[in-house]
C-alpha atoms as a PDB file:
ATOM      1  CA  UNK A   1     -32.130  25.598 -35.930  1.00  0.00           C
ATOM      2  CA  UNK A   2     -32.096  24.300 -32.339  1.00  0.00           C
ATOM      3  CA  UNK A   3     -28.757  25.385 -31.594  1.00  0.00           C
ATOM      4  CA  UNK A   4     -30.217  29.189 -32.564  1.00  0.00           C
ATOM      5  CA  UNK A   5     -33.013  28.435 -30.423  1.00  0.00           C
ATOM      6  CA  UNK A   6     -30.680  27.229 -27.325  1.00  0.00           C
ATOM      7  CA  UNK A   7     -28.931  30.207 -27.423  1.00  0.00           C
ATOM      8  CA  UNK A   8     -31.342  32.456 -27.462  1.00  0.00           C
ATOM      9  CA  UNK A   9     -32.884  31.076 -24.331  1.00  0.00           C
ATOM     10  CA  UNK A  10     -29.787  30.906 -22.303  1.00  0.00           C
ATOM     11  CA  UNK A  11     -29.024  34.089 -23.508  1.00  0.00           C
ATOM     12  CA  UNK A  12     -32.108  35.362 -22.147  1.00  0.00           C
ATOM     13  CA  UNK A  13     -31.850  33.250 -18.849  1.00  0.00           C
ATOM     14  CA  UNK A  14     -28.415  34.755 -18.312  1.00  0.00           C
ATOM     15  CA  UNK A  15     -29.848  38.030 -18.564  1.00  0.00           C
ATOM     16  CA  UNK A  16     -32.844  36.966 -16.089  1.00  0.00           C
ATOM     17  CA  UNK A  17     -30.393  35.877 -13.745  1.00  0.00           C
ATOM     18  CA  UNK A  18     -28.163  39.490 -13.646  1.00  0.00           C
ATOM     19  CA  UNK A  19     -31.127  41.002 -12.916  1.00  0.00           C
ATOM     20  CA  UNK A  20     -31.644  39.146  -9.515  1.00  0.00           C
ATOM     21  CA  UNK A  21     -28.150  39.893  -8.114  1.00  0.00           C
ATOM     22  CA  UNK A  22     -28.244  43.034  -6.026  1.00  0.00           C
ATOM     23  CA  UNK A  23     -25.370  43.896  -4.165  1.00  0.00           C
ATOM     24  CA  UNK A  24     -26.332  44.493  -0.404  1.00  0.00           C
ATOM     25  CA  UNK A  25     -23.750  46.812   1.508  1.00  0.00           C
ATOM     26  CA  UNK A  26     -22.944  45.403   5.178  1.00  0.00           C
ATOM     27  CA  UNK A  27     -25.295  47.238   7.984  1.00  0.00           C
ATOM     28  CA  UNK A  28     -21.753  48.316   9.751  1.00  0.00           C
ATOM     29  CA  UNK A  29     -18.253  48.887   9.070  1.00  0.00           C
ATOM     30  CA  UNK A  30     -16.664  45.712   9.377  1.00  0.00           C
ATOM     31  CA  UNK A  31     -12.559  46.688   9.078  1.00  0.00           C
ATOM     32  CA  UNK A  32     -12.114  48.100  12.721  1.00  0.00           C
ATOM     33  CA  UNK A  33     -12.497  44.530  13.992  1.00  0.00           C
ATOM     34  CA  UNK A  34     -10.954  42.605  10.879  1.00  0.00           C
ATOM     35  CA  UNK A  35      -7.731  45.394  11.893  1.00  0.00           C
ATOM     36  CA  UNK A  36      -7.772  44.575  15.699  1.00  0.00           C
ATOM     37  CA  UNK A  37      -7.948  40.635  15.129  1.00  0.00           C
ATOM     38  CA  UNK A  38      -5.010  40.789  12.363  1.00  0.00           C
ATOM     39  CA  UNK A  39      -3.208  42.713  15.182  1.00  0.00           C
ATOM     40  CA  UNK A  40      -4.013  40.665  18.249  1.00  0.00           C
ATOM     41  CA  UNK A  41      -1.069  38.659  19.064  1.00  0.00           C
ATOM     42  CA  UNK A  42      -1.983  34.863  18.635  1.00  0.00           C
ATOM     43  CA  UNK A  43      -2.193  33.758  21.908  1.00  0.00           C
ATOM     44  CA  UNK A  44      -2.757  29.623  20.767  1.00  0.00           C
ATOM     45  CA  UNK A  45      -0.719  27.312  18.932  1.00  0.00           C
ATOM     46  CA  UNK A  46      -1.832  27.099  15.463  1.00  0.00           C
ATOM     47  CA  UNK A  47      -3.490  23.763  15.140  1.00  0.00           C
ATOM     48  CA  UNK A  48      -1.072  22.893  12.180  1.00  0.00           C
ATOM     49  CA  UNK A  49       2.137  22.484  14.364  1.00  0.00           C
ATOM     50  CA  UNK A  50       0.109  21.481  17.692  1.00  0.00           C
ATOM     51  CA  UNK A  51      -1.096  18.181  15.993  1.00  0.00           C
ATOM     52  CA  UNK A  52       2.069  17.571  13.913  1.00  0.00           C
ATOM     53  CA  UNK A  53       3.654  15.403  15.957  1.00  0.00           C
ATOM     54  CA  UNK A  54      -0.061  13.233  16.234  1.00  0.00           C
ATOM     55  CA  UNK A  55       0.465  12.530  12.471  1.00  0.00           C
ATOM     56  CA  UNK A  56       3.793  11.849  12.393  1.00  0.00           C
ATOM     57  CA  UNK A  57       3.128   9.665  15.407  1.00  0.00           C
ATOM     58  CA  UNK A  58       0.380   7.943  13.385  1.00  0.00           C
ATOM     59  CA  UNK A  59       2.222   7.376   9.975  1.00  0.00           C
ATOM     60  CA  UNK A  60       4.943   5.606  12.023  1.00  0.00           C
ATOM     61  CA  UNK A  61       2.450   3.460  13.620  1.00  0.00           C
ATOM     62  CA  UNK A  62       0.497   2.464   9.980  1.00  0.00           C
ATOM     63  CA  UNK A  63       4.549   2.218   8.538  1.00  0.00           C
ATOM     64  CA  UNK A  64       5.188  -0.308  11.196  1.00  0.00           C
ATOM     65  CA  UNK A  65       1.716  -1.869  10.626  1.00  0.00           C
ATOM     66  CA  UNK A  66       2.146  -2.529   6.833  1.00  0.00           C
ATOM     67  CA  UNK A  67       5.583  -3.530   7.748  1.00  0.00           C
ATOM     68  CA  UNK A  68       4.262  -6.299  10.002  1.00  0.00           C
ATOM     69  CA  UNK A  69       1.582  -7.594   7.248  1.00  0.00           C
ATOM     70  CA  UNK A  70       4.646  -7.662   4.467  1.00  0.00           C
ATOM     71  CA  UNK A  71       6.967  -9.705   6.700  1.00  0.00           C
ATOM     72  CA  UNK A  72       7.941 -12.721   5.883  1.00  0.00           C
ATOM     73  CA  UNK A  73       5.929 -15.590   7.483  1.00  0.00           C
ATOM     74  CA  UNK A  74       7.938 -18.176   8.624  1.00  0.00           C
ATOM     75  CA  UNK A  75       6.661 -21.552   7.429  1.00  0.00           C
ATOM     76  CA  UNK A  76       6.343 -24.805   9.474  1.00  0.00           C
ATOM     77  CA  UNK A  77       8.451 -27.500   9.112  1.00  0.00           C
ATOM     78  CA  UNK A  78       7.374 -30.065   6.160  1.00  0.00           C
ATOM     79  CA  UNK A  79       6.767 -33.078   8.459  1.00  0.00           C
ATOM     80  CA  UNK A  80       3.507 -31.063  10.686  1.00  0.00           C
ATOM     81  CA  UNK A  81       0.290 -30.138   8.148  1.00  0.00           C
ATOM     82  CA  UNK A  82      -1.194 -26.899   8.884  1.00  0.00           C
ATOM     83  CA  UNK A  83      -5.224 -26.718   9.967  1.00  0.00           C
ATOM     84  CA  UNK A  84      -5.859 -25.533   6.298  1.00  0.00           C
ATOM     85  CA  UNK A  85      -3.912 -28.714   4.508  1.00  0.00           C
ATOM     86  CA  UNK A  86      -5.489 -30.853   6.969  1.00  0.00           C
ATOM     87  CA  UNK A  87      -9.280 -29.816   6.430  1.00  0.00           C
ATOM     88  CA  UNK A  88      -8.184 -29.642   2.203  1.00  0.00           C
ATOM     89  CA  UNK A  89      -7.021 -33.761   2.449  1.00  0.00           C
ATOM     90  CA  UNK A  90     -10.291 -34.228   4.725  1.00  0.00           C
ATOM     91  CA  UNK A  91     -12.400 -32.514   2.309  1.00  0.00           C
ATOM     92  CA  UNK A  92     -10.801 -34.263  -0.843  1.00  0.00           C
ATOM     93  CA  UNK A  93     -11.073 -37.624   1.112  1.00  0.00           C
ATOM     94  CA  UNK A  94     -15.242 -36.505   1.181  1.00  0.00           C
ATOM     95  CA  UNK A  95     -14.947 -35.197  -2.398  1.00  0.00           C
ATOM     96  CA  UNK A  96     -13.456 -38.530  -3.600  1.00  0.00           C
ATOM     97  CA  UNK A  97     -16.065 -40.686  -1.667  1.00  0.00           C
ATOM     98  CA  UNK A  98     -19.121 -38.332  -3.119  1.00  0.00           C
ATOM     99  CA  UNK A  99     -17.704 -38.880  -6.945  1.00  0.00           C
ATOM    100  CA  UNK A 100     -17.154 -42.684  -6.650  1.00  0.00           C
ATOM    101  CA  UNK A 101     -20.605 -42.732  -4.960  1.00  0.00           C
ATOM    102  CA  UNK A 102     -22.009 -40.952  -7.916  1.00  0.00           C
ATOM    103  CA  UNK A 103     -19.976 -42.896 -10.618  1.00  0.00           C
ATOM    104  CA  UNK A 104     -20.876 -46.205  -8.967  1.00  0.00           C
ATOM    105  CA  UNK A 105     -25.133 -45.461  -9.202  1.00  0.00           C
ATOM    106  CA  UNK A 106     -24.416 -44.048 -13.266  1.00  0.00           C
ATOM    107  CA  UNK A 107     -21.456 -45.870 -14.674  1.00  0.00           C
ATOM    108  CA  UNK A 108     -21.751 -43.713 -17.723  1.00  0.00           C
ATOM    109  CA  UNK A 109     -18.625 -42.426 -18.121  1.00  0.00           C
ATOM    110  CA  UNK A 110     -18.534 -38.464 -19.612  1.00  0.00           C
ATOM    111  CA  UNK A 111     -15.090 -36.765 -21.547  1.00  0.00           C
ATOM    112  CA  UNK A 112     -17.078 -33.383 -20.976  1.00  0.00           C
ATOM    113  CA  UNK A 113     -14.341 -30.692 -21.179  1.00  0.00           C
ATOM    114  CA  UNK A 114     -15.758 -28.667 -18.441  1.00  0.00           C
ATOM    115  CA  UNK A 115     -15.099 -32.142 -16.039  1.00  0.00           C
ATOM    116  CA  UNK A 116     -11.525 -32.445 -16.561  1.00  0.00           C
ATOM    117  CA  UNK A 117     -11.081 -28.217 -16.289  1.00  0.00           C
ATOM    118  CA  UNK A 118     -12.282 -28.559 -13.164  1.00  0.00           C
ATOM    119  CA  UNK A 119     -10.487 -31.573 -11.794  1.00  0.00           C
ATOM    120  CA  UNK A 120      -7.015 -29.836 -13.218  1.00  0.00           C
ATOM    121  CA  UNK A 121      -8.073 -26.764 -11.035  1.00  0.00           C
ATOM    122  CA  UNK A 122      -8.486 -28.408  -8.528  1.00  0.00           C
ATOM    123  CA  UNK A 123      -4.929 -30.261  -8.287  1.00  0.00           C
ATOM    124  CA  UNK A 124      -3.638 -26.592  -8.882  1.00  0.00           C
ATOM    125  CA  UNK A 125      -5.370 -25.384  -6.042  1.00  0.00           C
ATOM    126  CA  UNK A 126      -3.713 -28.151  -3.781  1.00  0.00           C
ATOM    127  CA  UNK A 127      -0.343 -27.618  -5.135  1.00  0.00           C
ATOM    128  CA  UNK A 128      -0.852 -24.090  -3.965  1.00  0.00           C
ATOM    129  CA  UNK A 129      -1.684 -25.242  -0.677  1.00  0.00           C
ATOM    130  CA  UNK A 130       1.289 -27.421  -0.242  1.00  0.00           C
ATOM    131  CA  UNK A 131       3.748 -23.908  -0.993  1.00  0.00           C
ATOM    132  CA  UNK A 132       1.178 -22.128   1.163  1.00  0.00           C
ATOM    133  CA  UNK A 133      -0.019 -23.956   3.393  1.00  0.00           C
ATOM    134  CA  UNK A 134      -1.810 -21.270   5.637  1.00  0.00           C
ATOM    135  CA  UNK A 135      -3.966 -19.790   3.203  1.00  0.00           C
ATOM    136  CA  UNK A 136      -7.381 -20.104   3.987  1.00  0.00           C
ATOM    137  CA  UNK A 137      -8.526 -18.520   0.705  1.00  0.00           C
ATOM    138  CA  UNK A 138      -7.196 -21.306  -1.191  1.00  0.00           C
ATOM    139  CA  UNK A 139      -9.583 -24.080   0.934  1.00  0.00           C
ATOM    140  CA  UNK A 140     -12.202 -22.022   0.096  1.00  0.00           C
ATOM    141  CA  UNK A 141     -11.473 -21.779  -3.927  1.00  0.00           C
ATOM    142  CA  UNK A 142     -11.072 -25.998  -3.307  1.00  0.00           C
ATOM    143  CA  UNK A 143     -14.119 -26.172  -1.614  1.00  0.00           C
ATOM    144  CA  UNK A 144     -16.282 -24.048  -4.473  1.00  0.00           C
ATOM    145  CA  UNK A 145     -14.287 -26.591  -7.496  1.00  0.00           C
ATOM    146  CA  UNK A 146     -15.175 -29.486  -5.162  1.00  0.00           C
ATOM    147  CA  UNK A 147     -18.686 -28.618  -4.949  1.00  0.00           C
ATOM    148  CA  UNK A 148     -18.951 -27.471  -8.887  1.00  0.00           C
ATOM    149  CA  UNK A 149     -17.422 -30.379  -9.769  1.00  0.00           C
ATOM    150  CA  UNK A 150     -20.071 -32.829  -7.891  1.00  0.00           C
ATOM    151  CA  UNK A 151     -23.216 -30.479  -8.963  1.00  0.00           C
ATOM    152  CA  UNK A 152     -21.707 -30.592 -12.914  1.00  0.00           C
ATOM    153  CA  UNK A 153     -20.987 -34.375 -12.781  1.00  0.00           C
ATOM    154  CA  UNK A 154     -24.629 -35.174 -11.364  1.00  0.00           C
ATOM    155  CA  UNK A 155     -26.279 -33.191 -14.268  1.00  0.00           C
ATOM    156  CA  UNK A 156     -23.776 -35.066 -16.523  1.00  0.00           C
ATOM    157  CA  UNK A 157     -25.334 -38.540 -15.117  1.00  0.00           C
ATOM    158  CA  UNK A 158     -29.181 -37.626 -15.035  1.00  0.00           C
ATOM    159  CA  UNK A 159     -28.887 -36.681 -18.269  1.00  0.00           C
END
């Protein structure tokens, strides 16, 4: 029943919408000067070849750009730490202190699975730093387990 009803009313807007289209002729003739343009001889470079060489130009530069990101980053030797393996020893030296700290005020010891998940992420996270020693993203993955860690360990110990 409302599908008859649906089509009656768009048949009758359809209808209501033909009869406000009136075709308006143009107030001149408009082919003499479509005829002379068509047969003016194109006195500018179409735009298409002028700026070809611009993108070529430009996809050689962003080739040579993504190039230059893919490379191959030569790694320092093993003996010298980078910045980012030196702030991730400094900041598991801190995280250390701050969990014996915590342990030593609440000796209750806790085998809460969500504790150890987190300490095992966190040794991943420093393995990955020692094969990539340069990547900031990784200190900052440490630093967010590091400071999970210490927030889930001092709701474990208040209880």
């Amino acid at each position: 029943m409302n599908d008859i009803h649906d089509s009656e009313s768009d048949e009758r807007l359809r209808w209501q919408l033909r009869a406000l289209r009136s075709d308006a002729p143009p107030s001149r003739d408009l082919w003499p000067g479509i005829a002379a343009r068509l047969d003016a001889p194109q006195s500018r470079v179409p735009r298409r070849r002028a700026y070809a060489w611009l993108a070529a130009a430009a996809a050689v530069v962003m080739a040579f750009g993504i190039g230059w990101q893919l490379r191959p980053v030569a790694h320092a030797p093993a003996a010298s730490t980078s910045l980012v393996q030196q702030e991730a020893e400094a900041m598991t030296q801190d995280y250390d202190a701050a969990l014996r700290r915590m342990q030593a005020s609440a000796p209750t010891a806790s085998n809460d699975p969500s504790l150890h998940e987190l300490d095992r992420s966190a040794a991943l996270i420093r393995d990955a730093l020692q094969r990539d020693p340069d990547a900031g993203f990784l200190l900052q993955r440490l630093r967010h387990t590091y400071e999970k860690r210490l927030a889930l360990t001092q709701r474990t110990l208040l209880g």
